[in-house]
PDB file of N, CA and C in Angstrom:
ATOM      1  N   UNK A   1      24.702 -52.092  -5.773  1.00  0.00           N
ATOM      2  CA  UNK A   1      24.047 -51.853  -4.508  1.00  0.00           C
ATOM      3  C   UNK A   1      24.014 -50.368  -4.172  1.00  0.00           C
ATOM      4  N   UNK A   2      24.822 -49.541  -4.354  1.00  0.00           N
ATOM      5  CA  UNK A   2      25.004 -48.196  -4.222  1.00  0.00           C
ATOM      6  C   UNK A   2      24.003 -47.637  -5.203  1.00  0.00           C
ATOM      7  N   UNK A   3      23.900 -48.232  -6.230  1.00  0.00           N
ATOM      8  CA  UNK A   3      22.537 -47.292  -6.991  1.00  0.00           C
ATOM      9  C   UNK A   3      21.360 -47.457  -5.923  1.00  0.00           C
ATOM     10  N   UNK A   4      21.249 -48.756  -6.044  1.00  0.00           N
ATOM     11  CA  UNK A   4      19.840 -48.942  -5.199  1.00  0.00           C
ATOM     12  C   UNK A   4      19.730 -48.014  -3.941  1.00  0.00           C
ATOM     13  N   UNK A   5      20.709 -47.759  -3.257  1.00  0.00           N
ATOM     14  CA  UNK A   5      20.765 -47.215  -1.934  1.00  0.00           C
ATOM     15  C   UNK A   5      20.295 -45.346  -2.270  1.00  0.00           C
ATOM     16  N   UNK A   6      20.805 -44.947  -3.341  1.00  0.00           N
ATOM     17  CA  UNK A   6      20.927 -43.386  -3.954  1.00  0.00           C
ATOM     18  C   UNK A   6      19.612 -43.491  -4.517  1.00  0.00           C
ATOM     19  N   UNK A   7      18.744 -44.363  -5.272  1.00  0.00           N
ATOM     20  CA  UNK A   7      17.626 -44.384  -5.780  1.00  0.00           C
ATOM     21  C   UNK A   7      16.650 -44.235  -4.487  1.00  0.00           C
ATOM     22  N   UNK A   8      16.485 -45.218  -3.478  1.00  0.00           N
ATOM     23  CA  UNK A   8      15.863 -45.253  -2.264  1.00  0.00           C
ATOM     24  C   UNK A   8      15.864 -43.304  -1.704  1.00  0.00           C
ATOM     25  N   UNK A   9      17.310 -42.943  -1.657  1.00  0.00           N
ATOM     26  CA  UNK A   9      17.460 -41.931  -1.164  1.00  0.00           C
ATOM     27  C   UNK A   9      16.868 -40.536  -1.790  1.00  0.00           C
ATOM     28  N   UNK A  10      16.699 -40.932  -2.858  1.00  0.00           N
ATOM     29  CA  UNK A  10      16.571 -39.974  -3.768  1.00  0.00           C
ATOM     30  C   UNK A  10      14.640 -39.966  -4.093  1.00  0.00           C
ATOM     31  N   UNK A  11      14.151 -40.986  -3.328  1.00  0.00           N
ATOM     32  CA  UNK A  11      12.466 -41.025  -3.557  1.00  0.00           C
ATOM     33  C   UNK A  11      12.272 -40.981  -2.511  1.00  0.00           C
ATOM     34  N   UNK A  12      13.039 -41.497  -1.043  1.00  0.00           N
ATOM     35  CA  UNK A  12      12.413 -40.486  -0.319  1.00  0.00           C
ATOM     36  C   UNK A  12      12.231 -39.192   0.304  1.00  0.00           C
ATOM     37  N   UNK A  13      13.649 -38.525  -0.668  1.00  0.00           N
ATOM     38  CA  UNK A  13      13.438 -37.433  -0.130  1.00  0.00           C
ATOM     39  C   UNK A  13      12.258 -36.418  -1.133  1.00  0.00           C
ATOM     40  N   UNK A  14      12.365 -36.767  -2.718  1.00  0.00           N
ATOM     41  CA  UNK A  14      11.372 -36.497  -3.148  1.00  0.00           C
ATOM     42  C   UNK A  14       9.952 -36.726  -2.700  1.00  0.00           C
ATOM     43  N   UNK A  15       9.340 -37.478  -2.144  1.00  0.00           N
ATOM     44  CA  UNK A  15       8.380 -38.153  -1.018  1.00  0.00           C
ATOM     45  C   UNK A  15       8.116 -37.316  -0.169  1.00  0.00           C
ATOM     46  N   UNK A  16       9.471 -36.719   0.507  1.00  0.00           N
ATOM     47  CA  UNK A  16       9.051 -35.852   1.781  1.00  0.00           C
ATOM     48  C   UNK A  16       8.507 -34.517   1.455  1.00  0.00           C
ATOM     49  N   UNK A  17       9.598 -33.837   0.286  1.00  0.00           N
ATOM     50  CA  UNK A  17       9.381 -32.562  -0.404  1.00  0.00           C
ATOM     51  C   UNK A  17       7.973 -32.611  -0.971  1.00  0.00           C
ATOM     52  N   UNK A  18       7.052 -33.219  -1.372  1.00  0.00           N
ATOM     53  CA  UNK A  18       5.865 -33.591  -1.992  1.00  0.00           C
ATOM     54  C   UNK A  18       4.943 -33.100  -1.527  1.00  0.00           C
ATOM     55  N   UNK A  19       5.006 -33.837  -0.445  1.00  0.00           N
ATOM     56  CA  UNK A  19       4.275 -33.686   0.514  1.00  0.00           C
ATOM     57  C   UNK A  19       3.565 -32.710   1.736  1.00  0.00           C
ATOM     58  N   UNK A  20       4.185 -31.666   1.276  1.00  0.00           N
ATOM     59  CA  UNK A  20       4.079 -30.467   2.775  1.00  0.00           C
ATOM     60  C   UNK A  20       3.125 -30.093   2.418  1.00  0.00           C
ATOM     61  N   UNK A  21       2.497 -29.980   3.211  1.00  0.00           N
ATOM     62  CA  UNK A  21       0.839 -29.312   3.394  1.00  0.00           C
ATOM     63  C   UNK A  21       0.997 -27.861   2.855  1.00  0.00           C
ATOM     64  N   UNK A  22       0.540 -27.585   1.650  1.00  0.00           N
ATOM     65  CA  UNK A  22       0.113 -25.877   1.319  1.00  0.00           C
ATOM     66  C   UNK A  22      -0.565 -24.837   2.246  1.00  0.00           C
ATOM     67  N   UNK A  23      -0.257 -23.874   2.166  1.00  0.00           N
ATOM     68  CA  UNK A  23      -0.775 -22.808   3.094  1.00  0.00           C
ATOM     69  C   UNK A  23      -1.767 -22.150   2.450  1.00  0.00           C
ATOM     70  N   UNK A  24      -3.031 -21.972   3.319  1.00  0.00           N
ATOM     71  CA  UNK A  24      -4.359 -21.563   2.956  1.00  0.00           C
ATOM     72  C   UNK A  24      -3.995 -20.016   2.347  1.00  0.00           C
ATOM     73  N   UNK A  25      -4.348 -19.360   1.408  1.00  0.00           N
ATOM     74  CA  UNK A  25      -3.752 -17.895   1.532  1.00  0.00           C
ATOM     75  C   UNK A  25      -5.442 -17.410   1.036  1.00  0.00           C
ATOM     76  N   UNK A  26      -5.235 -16.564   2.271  1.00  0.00           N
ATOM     77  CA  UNK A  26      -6.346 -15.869   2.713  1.00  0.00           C
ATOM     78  C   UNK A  26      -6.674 -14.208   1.841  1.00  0.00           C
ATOM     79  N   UNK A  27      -7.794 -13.801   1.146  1.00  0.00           N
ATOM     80  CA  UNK A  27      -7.758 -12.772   0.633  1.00  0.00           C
ATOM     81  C   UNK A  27      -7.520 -11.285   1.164  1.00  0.00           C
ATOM     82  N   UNK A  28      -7.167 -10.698   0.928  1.00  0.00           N
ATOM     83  CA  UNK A  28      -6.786  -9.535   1.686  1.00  0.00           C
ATOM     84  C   UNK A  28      -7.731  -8.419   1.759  1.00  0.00           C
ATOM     85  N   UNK A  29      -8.351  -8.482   3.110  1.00  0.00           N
ATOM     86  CA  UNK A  29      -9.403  -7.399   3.549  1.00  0.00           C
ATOM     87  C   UNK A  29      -9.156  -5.789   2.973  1.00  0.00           C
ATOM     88  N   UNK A  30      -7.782  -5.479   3.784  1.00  0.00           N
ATOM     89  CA  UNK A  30      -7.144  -4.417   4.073  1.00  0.00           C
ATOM     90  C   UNK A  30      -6.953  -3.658   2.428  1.00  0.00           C
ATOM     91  N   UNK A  31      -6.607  -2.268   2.298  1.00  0.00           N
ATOM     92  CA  UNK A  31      -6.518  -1.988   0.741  1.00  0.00           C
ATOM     93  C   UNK A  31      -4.940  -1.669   1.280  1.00  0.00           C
ATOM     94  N   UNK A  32      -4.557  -2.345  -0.266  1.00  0.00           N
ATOM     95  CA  UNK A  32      -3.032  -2.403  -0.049  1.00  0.00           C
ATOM     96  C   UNK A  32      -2.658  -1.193  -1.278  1.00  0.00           C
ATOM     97  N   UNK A  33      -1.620  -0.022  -0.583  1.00  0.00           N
ATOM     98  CA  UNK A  33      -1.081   0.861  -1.815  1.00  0.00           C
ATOM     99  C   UNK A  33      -0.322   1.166  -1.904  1.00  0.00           C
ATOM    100  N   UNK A  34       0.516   1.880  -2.705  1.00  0.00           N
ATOM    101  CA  UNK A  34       2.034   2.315  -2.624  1.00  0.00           C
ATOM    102  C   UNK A  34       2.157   3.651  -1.959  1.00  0.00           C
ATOM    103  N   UNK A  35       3.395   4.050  -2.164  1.00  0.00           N
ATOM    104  CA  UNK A  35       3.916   5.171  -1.647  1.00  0.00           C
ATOM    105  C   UNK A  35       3.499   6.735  -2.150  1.00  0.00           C
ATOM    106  N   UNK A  36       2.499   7.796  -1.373  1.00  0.00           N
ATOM    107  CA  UNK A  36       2.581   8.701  -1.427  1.00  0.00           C
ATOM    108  C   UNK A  36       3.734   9.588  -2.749  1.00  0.00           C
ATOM    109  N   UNK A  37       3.151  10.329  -3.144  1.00  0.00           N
ATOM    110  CA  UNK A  37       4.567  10.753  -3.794  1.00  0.00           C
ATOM    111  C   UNK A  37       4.130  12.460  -4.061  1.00  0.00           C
ATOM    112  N   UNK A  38       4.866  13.189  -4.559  1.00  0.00           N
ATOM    113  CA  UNK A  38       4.074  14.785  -4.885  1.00  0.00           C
ATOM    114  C   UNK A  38       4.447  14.411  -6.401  1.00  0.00           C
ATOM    115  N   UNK A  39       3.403  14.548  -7.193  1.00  0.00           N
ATOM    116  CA  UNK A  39       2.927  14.717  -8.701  1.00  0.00           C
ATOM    117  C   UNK A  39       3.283  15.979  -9.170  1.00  0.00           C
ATOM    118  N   UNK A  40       2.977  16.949  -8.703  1.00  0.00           N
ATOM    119  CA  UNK A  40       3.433  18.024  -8.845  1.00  0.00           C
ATOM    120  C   UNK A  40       3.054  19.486  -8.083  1.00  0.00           C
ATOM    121  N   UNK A  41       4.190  20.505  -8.425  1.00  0.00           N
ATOM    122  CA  UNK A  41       3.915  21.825  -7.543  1.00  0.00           C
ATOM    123  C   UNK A  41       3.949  23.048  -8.039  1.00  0.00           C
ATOM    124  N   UNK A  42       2.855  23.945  -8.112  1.00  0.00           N
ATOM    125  CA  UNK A  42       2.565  25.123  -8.945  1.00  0.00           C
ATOM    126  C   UNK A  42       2.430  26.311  -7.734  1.00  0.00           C
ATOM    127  N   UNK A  43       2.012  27.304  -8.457  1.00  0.00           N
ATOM    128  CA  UNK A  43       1.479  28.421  -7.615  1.00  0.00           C
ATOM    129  C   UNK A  43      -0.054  28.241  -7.536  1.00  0.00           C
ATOM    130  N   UNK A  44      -0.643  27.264  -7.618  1.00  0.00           N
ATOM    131  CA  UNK A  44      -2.093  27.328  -7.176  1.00  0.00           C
ATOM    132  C   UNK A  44      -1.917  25.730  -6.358  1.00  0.00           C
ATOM    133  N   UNK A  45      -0.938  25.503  -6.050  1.00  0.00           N
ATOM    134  CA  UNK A  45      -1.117  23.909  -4.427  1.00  0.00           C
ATOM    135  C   UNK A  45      -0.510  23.070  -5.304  1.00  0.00           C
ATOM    136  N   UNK A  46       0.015  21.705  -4.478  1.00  0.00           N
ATOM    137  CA  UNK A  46       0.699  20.897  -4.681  1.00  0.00           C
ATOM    138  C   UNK A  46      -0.033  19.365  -5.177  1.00  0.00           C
ATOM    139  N   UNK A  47       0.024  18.833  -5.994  1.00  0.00           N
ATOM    140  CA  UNK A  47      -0.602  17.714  -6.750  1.00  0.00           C
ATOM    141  C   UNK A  47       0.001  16.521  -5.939  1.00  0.00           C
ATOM    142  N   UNK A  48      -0.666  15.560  -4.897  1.00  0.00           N
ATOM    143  CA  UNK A  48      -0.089  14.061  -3.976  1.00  0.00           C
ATOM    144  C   UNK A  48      -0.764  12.755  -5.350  1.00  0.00           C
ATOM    145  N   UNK A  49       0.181  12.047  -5.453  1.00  0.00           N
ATOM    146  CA  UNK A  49      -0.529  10.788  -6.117  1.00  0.00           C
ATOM    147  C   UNK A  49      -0.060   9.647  -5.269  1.00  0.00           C
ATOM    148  N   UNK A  50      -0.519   8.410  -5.285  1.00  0.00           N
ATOM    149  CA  UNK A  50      -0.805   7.288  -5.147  1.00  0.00           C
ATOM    150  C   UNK A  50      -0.977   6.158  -6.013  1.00  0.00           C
ATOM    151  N   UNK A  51      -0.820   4.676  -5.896  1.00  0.00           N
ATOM    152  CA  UNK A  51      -0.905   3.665  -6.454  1.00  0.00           C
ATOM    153  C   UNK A  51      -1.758   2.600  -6.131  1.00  0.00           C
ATOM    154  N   UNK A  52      -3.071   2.021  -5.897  1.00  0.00           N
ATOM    155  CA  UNK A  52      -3.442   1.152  -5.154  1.00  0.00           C
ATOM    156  C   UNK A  52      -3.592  -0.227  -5.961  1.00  0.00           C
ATOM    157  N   UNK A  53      -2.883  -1.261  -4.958  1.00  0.00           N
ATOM    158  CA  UNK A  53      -2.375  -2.597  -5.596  1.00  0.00           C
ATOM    159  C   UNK A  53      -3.617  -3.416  -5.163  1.00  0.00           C
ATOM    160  N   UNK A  54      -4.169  -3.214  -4.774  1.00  0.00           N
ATOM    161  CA  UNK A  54      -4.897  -4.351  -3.731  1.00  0.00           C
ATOM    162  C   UNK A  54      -6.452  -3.587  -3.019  1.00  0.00           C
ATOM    163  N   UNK A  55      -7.606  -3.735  -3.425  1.00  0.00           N
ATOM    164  CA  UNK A  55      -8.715  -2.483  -2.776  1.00  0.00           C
ATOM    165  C   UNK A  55      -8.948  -3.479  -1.283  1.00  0.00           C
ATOM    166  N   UNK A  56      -9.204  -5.112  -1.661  1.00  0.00           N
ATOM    167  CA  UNK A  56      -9.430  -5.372  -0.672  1.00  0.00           C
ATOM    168  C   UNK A  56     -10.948  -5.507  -0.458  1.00  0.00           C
ATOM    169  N   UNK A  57     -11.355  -6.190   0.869  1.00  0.00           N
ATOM    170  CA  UNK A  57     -13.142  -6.678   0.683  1.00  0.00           C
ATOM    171  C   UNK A  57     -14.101  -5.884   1.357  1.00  0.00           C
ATOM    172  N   UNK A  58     -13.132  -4.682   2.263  1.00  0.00           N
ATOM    173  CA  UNK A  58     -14.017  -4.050   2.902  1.00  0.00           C
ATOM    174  C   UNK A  58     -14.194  -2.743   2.179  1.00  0.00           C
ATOM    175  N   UNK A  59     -15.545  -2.020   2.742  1.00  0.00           N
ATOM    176  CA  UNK A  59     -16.312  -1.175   1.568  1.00  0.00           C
ATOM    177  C   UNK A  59     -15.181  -0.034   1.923  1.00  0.00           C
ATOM    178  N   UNK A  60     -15.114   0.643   0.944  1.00  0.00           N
ATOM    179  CA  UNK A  60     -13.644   1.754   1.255  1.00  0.00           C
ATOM    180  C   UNK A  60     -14.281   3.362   0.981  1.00  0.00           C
ATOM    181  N   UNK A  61     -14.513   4.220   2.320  1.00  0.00           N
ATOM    182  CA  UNK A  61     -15.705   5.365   2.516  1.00  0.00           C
ATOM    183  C   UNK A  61     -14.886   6.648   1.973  1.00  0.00           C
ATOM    184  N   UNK A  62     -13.422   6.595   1.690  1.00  0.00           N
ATOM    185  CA  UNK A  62     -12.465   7.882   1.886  1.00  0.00           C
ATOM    186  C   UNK A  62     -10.968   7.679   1.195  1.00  0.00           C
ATOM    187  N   UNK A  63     -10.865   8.821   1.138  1.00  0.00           N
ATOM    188  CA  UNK A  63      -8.978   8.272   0.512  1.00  0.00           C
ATOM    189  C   UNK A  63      -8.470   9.964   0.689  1.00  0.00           C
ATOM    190  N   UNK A  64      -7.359   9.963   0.630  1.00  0.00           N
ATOM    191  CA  UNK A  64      -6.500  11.273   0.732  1.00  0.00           C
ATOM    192  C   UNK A  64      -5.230  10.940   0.874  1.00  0.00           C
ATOM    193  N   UNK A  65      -4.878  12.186   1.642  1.00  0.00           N
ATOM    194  CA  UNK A  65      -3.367  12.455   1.546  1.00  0.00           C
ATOM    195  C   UNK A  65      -3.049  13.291   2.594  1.00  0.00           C
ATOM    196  N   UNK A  66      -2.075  13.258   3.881  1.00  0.00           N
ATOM    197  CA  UNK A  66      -1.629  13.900   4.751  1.00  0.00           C
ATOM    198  C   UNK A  66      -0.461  14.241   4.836  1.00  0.00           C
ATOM    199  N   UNK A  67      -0.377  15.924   5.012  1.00  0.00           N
ATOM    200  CA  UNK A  67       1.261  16.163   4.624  1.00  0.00           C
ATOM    201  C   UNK A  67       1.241  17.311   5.763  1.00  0.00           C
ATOM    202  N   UNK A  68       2.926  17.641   5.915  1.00  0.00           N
ATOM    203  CA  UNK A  68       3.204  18.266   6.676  1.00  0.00           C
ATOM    204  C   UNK A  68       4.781  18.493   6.947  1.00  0.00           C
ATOM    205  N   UNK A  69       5.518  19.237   7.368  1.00  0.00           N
ATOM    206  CA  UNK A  69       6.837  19.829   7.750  1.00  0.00           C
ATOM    207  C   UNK A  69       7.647  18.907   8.510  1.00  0.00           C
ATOM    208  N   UNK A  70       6.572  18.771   9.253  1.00  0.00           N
ATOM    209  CA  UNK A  70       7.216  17.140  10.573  1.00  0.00           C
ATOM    210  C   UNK A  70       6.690  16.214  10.313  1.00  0.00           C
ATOM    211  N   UNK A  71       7.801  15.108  10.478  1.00  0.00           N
ATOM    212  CA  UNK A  71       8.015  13.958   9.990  1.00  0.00           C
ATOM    213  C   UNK A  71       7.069  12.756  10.939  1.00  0.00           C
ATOM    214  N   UNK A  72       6.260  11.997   9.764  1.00  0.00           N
ATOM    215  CA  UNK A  72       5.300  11.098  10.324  1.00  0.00           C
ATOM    216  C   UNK A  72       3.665  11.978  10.382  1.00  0.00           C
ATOM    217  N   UNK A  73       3.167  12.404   9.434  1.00  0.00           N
ATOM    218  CA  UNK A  73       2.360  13.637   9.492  1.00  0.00           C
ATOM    219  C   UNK A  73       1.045  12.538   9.747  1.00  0.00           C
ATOM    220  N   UNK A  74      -0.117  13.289  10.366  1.00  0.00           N
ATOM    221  CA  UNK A  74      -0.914  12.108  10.771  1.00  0.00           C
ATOM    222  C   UNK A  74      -2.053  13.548  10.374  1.00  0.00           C
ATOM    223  N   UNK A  75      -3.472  12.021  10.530  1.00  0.00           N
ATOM    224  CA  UNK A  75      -4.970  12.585   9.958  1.00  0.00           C
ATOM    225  C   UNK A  75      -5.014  13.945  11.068  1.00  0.00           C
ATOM    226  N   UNK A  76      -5.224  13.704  12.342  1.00  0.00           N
ATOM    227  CA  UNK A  76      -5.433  14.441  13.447  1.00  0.00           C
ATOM    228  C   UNK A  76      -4.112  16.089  14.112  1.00  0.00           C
ATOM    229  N   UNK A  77      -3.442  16.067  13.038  1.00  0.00           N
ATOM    230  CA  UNK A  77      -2.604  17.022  13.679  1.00  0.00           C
ATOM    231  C   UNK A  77      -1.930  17.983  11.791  1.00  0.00           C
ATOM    232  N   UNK A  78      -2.148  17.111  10.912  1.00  0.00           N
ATOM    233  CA  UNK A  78      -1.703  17.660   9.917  1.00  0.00           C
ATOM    234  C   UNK A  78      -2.491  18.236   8.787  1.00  0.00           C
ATOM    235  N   UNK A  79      -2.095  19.051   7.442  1.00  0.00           N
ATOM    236  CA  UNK A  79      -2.887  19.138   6.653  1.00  0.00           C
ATOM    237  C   UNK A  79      -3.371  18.090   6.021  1.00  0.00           C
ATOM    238  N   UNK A  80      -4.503  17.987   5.428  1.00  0.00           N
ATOM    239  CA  UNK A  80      -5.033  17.015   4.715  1.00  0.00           C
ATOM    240  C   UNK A  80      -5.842  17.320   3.453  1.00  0.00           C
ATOM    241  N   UNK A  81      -6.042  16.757   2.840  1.00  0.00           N
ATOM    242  CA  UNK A  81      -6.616  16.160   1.471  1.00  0.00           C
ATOM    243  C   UNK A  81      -7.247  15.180   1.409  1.00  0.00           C
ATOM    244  N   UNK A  82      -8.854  15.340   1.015  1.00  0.00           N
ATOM    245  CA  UNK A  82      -9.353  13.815   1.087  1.00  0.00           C
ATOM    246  C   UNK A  82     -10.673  14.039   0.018  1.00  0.00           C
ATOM    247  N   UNK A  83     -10.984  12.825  -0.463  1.00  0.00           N
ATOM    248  CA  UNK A  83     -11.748  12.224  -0.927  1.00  0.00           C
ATOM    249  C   UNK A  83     -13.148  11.481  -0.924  1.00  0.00           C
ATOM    250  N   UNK A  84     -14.379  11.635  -1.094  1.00  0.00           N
ATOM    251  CA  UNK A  84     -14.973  10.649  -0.529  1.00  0.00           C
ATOM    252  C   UNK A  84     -15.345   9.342  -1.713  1.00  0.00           C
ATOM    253  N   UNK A  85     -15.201   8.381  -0.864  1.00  0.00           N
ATOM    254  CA  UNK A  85     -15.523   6.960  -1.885  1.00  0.00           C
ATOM    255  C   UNK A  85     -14.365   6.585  -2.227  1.00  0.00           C
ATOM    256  N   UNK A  86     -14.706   5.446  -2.963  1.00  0.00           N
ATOM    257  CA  UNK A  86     -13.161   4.293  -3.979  1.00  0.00           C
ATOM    258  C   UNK A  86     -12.715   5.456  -4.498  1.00  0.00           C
ATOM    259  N   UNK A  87     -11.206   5.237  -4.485  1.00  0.00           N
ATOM    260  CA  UNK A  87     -10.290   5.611  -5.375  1.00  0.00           C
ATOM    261  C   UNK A  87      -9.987   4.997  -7.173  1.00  0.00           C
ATOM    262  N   UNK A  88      -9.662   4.735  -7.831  1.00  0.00           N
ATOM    263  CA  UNK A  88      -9.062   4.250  -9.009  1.00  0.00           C
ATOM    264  C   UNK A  88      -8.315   3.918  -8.624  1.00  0.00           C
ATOM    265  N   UNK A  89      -7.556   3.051  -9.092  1.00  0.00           N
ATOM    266  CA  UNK A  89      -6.080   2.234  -9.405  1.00  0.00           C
ATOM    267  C   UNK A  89      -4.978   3.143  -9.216  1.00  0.00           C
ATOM    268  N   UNK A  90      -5.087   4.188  -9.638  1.00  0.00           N
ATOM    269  CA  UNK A  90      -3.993   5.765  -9.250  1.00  0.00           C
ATOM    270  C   UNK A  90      -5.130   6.869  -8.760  1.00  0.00           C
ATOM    271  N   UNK A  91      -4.537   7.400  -7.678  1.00  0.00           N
ATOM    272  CA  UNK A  91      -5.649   8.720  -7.535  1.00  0.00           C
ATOM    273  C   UNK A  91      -4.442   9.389  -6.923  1.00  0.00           C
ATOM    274  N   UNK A  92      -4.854  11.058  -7.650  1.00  0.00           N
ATOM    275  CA  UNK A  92      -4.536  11.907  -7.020  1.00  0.00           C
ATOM    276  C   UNK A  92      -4.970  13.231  -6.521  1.00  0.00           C
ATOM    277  N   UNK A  93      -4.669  13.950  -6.141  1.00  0.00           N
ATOM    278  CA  UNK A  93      -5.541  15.091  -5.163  1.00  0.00           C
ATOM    279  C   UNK A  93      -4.630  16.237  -4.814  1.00  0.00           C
ATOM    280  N   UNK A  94      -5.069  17.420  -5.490  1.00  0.00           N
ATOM    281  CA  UNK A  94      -4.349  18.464  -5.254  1.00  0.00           C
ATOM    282  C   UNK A  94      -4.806  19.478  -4.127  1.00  0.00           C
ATOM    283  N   UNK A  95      -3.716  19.273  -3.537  1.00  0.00           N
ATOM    284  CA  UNK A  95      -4.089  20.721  -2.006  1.00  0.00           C
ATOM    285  C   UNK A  95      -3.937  21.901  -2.556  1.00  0.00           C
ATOM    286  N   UNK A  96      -4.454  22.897  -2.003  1.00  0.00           N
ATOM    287  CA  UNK A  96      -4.909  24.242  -2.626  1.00  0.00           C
ATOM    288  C   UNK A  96      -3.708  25.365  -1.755  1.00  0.00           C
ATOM    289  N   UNK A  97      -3.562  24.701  -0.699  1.00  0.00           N
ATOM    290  CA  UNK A  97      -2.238  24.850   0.328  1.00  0.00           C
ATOM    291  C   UNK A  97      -1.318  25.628  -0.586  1.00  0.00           C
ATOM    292  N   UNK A  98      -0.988  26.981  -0.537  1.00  0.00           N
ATOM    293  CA  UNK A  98       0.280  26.802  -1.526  1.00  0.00           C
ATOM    294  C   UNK A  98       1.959  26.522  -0.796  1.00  0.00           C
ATOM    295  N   UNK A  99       3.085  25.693  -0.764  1.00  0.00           N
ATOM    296  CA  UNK A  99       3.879  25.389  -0.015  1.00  0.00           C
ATOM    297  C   UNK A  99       4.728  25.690  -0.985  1.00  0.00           C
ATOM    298  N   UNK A 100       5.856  26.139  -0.093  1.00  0.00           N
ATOM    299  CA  UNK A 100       6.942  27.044  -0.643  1.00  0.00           C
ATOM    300  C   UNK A 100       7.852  26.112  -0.775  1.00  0.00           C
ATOM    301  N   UNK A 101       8.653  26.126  -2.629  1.00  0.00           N
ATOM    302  CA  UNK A 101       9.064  25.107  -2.381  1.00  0.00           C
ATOM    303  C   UNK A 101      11.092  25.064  -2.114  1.00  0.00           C
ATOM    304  N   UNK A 102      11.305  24.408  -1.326  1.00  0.00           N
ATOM    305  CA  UNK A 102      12.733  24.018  -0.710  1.00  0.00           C
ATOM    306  C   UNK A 102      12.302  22.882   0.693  1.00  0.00           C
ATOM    307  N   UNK A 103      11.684  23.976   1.728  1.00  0.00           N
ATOM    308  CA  UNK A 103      11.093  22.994   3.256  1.00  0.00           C
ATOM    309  C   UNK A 103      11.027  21.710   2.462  1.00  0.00           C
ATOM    310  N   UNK A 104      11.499  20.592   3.228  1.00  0.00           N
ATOM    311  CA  UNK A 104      10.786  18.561   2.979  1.00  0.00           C
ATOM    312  C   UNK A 104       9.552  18.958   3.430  1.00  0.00           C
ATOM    313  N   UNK A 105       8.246  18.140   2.440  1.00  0.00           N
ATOM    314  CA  UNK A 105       6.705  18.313   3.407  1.00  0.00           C
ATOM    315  C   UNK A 105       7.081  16.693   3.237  1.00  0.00           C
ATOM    316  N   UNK A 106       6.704  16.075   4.087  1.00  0.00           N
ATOM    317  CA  UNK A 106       6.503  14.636   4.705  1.00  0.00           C
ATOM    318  C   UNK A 106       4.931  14.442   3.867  1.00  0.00           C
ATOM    319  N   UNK A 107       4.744  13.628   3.153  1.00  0.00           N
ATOM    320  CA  UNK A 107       3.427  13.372   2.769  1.00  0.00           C
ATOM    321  C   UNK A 107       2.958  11.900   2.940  1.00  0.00           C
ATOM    322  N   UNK A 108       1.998  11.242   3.367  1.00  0.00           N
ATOM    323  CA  UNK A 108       1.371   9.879   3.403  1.00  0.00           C
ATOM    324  C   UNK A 108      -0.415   9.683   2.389  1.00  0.00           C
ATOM    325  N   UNK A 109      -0.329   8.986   2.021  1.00  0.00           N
ATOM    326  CA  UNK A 109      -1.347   8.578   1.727  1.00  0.00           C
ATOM    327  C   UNK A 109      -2.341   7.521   2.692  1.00  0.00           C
ATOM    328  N   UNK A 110      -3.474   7.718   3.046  1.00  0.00           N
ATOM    329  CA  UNK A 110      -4.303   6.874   3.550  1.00  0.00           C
ATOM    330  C   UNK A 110      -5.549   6.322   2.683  1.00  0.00           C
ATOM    331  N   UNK A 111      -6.863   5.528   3.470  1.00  0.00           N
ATOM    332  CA  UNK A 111      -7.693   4.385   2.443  1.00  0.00           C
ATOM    333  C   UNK A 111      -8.458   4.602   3.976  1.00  0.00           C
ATOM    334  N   UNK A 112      -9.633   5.206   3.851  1.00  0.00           N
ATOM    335  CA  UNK A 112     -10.608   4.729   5.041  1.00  0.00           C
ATOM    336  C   UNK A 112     -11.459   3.784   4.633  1.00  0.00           C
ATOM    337  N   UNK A 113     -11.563   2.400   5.666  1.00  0.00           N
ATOM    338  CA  UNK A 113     -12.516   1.611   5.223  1.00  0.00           C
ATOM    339  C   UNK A 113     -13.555   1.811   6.095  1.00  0.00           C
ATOM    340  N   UNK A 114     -14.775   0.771   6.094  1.00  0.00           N
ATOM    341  CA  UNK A 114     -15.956   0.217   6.850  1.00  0.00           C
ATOM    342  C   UNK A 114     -15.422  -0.157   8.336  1.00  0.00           C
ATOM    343  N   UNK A 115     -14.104  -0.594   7.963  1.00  0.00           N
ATOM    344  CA  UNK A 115     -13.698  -1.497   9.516  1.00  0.00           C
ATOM    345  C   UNK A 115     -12.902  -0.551  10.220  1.00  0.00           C
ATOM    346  N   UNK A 116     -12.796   0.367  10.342  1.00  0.00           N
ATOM    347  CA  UNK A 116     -11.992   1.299  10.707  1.00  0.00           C
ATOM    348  C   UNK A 116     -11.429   0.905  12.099  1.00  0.00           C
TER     349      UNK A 116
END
């Protein structure tokens, strides 16, 4: 009787686990990329690269790189580097900036799309 009871128990919980409704997974608009990084630094400007995992469905007009001394460097207040059109799978972009090197420059990478 104890089998029977562990068998019962044992299909319905397999039964329940079975059963859960899957989650719709939705494609990803947005372009998804990695982390900013400096490629490298000469006496003629500093080389920013990038990784992009994911371009995403919307048309993508721009790409670059924003760097700066203070931390959290943004399009509107910092130096920049940019691109026009898709990137490749890796892109990188050298500023002509020459930056002295010891100072941290804070660098980000951005992806302008259509949907801005």
């Amino acid at each position: 009787m104890n089998t029977l009871k562990i068998s019962i128990l044992l299909l319905a919980a397999i039964t329940l686990f079975s059963c859960q409704k899957d989650e719709d997974v939705k494609p990803a608009t947005n372009p998804r990329f990695g982390v900013a990084y400096v490629q490298n630094i000469d006496a003629s400007g500093v080389e920013f690269a990038a990784n992009v995992f994911e371009f995403g469905s919307e048309e993508i007009l721009e790409y670059g790189f924003v760097y700066d001394r203070q931390i959290n460097p943004s399009i509107e207040k910092s130096d920049v580097v940019r691109a026009v059109g898709k990137p490749g799978q890796t892109f990188e972009l050298k500023a002509t900036t020459p930056l002295a090197n010891g100072p941290t420059i804070y660098v980000a990478a951005f992806i302008k799309t259509s949907q801005d």
